[in-house]
Protein backbone atom coordinates (compact mmCIF):
# COMPACT_ATOMS: atom_id res chain seq x y z
CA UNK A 1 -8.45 17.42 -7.86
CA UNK A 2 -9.11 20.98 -8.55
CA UNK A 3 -7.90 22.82 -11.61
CA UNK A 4 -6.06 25.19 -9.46
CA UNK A 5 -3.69 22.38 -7.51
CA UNK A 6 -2.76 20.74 -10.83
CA UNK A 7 -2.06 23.77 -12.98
CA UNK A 8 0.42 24.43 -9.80
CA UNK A 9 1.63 21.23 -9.98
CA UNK A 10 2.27 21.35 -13.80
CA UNK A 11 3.75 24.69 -13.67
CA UNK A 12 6.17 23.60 -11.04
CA UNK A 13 6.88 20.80 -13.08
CA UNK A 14 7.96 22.94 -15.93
CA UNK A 15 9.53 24.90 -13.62
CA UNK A 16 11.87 21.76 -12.42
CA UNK A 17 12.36 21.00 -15.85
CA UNK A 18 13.70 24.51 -16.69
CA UNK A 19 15.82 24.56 -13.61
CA UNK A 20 17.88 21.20 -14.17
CA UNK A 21 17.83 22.18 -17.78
CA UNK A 22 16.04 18.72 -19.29
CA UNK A 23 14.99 18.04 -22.83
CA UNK A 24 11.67 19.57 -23.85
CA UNK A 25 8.97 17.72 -21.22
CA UNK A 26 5.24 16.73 -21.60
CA UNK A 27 3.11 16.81 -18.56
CA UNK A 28 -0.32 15.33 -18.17
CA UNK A 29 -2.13 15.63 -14.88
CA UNK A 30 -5.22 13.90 -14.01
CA UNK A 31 -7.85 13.94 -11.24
CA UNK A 32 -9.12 10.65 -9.32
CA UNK A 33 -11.20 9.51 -12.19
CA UNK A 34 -8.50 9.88 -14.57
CA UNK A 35 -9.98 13.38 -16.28
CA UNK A 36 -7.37 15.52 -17.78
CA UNK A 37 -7.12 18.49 -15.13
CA UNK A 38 -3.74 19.89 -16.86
CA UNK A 39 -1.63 19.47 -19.59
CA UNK A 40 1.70 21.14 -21.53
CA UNK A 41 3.75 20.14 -23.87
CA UNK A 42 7.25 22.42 -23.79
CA UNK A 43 8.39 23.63 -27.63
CA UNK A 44 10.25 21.02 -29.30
CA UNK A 45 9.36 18.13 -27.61
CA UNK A 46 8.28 15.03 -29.92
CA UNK A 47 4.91 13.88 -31.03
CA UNK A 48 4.83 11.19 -28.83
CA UNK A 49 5.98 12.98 -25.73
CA UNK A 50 2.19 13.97 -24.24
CA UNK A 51 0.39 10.63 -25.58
CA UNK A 52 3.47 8.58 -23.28
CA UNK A 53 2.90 11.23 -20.36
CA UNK A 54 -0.51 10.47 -20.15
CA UNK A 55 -0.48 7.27 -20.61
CA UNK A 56 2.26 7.27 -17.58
CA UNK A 57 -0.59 9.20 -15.50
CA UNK A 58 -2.82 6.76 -16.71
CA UNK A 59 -0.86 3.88 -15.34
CA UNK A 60 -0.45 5.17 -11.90
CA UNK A 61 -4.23 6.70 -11.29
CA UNK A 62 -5.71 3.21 -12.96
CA UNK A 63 -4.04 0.86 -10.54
CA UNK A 64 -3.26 3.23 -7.96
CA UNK A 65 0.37 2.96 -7.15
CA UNK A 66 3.36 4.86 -8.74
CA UNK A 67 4.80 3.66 -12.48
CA UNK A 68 8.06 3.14 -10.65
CA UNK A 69 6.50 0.16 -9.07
CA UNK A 70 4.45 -1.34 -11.55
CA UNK A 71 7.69 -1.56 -13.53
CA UNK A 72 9.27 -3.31 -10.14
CA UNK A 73 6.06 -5.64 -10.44
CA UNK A 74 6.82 -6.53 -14.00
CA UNK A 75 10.67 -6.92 -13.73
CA UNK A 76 10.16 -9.17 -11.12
CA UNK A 77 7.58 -11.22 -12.53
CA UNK A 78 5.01 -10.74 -10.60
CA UNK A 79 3.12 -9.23 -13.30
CA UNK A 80 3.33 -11.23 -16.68
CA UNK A 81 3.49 -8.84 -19.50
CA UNK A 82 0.35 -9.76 -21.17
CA UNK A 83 -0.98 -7.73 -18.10
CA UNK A 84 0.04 -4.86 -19.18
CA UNK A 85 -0.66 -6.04 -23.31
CA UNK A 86 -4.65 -6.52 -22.03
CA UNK A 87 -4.44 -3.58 -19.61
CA UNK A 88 -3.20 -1.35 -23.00
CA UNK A 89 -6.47 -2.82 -25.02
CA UNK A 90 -9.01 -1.55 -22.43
CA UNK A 91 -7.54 1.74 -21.85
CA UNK A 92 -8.85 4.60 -23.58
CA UNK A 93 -5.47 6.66 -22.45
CA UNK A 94 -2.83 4.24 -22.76
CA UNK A 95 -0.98 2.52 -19.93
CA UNK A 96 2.68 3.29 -20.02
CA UNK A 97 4.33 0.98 -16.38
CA UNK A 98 7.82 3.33 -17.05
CA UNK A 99 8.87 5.56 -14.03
CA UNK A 100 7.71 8.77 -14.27
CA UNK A 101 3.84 8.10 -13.34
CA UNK A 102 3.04 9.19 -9.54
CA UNK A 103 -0.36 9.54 -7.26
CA UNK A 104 -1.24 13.19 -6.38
CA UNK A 105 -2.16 13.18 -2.62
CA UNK A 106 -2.67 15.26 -0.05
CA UNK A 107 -4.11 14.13 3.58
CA UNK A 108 -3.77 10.42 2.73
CA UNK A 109 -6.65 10.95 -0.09
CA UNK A 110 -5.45 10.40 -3.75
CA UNK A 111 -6.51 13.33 -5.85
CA UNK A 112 -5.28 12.15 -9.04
CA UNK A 113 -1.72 11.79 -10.87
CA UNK A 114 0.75 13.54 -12.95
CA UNK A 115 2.62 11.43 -15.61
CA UNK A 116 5.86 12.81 -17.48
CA UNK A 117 7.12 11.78 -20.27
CA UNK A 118 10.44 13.93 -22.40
CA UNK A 119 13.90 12.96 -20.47
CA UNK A 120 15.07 9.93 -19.06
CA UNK A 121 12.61 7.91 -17.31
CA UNK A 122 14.69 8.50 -14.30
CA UNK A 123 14.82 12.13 -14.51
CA UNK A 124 11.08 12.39 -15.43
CA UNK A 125 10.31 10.78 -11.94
CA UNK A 126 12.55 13.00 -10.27
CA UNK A 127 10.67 15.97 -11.50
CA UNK A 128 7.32 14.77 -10.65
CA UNK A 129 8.37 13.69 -7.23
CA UNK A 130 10.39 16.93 -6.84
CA UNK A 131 7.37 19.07 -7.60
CA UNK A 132 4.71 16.65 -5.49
CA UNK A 133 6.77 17.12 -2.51
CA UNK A 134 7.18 21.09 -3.29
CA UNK A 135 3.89 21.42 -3.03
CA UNK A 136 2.79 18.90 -0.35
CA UNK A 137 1.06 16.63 -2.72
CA UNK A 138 3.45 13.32 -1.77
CA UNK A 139 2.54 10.12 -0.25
């Protein structure tokens, strides 16, 4: 992903966050090999705020599917939770399977991910879908 698509994308992020008037936001973009390409962290947000959103990119870039449905594969069983325990040990950047990790594409080719992490798990997936689809970077 180039720097230039994901400092949109984070910027419209922010910008979603701003508009539905959410508590302060982290937002961690990677590329396809899971390289930082962006990242903010809006004033007064906690400590752990970025170090969740990335892990949340993390999650979705790493197995290549959005965190909303990793969590579906783990509520339903189909992945045991010492998955995700061993999954956590290997990775470098944490691996966080709550909604509010999604894929970056464009064309059918996965650029990277964005991972948010500040509001409701809900509303943190709304505002990285909101902004993918703003910009035409949706599956």
């Amino acid at each position: 992903m180039q720097f230039e698509i994901a400092k949109a994308l984070g910027e419209a992020a922010l910008s979603q966050a701003d508009q539905h008037q959410l508590p302060p936001l982290a937002i961690v973009i990677l590329d396809a090999g899971g390289l930082i390409k962006f990242a903010a962290t809006q004033d007064g947000a906690g400590s752990l705020r970025h170090p969740i959103a990335l892990a949340k990119a993390n999650a979705a870039i790493g197995m290549g599917m959005s965190t909303r449905q990793l969590y579906a594969l783990f509520e339903q069983g189909v992945l045991p939770d010492r998955f995700a325990t061993s999954i956590s040990t290997v990775s470098t950047q944490g691996f966080a399977p709550q909604p509010g990790g999604e894929l970056t594409r464009k064309a059918g080719v996965t650029l990277g991910s964005i991972g948010i992490s500040g509001a409701s798990s809900d509303q943190d997936e709304a505002v990285a879908i909101e902004s993918l689809r703003n910009l035409g970077l949706a599956s």
